[in-house]
Protein backbone atom coordinates (compact mmCIF):
# COMPACT_ATOMS: atom_id res chain seq x y z
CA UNK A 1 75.34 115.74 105.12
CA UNK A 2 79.25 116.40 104.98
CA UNK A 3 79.24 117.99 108.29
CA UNK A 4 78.07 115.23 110.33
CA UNK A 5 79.36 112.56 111.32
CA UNK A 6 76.96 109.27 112.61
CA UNK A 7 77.63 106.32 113.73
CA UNK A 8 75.71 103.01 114.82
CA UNK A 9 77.58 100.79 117.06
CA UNK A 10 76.52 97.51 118.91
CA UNK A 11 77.75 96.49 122.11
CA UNK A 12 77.44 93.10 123.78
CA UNK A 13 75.75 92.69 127.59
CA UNK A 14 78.50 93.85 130.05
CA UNK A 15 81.01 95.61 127.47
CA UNK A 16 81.95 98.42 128.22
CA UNK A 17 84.32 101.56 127.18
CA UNK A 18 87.28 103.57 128.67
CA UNK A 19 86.46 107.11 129.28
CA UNK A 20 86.93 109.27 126.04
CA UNK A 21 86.56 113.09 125.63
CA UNK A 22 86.09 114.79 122.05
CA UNK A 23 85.71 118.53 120.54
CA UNK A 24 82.59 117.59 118.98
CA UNK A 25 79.13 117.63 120.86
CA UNK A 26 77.78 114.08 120.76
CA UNK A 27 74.49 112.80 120.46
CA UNK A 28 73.18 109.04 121.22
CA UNK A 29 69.92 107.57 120.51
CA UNK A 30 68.57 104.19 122.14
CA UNK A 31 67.46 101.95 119.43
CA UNK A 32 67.92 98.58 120.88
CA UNK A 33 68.47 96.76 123.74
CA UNK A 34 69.29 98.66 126.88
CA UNK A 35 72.32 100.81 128.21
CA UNK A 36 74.05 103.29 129.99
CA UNK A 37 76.08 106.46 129.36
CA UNK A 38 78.42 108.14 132.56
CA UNK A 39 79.03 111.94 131.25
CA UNK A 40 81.02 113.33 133.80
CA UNK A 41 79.90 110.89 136.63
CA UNK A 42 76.37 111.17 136.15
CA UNK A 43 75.00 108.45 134.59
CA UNK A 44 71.87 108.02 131.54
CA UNK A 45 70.23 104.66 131.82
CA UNK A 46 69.37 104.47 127.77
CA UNK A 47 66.28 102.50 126.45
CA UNK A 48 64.96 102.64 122.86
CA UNK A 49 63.99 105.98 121.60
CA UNK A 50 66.04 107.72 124.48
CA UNK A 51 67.84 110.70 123.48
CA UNK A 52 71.36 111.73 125.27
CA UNK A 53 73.50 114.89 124.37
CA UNK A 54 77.16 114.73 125.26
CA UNK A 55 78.92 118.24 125.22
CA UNK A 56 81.76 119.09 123.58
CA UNK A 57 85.09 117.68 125.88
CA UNK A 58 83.25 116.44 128.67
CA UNK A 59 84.19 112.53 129.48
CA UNK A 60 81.84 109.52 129.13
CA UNK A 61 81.73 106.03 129.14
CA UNK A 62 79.40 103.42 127.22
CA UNK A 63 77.97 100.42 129.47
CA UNK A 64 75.50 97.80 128.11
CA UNK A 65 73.60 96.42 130.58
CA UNK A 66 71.21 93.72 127.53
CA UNK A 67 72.88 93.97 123.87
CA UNK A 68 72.65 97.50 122.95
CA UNK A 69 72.33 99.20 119.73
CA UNK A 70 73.10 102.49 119.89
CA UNK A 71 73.30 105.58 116.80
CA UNK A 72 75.02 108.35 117.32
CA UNK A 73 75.72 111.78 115.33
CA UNK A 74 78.32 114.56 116.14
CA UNK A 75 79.91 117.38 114.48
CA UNK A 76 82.86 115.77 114.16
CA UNK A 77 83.12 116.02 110.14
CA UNK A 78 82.54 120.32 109.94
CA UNK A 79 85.37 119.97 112.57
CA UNK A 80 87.74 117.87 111.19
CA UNK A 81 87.63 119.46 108.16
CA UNK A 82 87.80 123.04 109.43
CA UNK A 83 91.01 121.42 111.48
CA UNK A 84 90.25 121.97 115.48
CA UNK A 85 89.08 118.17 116.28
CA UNK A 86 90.61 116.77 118.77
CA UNK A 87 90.12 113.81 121.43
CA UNK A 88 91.35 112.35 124.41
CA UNK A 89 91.53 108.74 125.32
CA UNK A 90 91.53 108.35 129.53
């Protein structure tokens, strides 16, 4: 679909990311390995086949605890295109 954006990333045991905030509301799926995301200081321990919603400009990290596979989908595209995307890197 044009108006979403996904996104699969891997992540090697013990990486993980700076905080990051976006416009778009984020969604993660577990489908490997094992990990964790921090959404405003409350953390998601993420297995396969666990779900995880990130609102819209609220901060989170990525952790992997085992080699993690993780997909993701957003809104991003609709609002790129439409021209009110924006992120912050913390």
């Amino acid at each position: 679909m044009p108006t979403i954006a996904p996104m699969i990333r891997l992540l090697p045991a013990g990486f993980a990311t700076s905080p990051y905030r976006s416009s778009d509301g984020m969604v993660f799926i577990g489908v490997e390995g094992r990990g964790r995301i921090e959404v405003e200081g409350t953390a998601f321990e993420v297995e396969p086949h666990d779900v995880v919603v990130v609102p819209g400009w609220m901060k989170y990290t990525l952790a992997a605890v085992s080699e993690w596979t993780a997909f993701s989908f957003s809104d991003r595209a609709a609002q790129e295109r439409l021209g009110f995307f924006r992120e912050q890197r913390l």
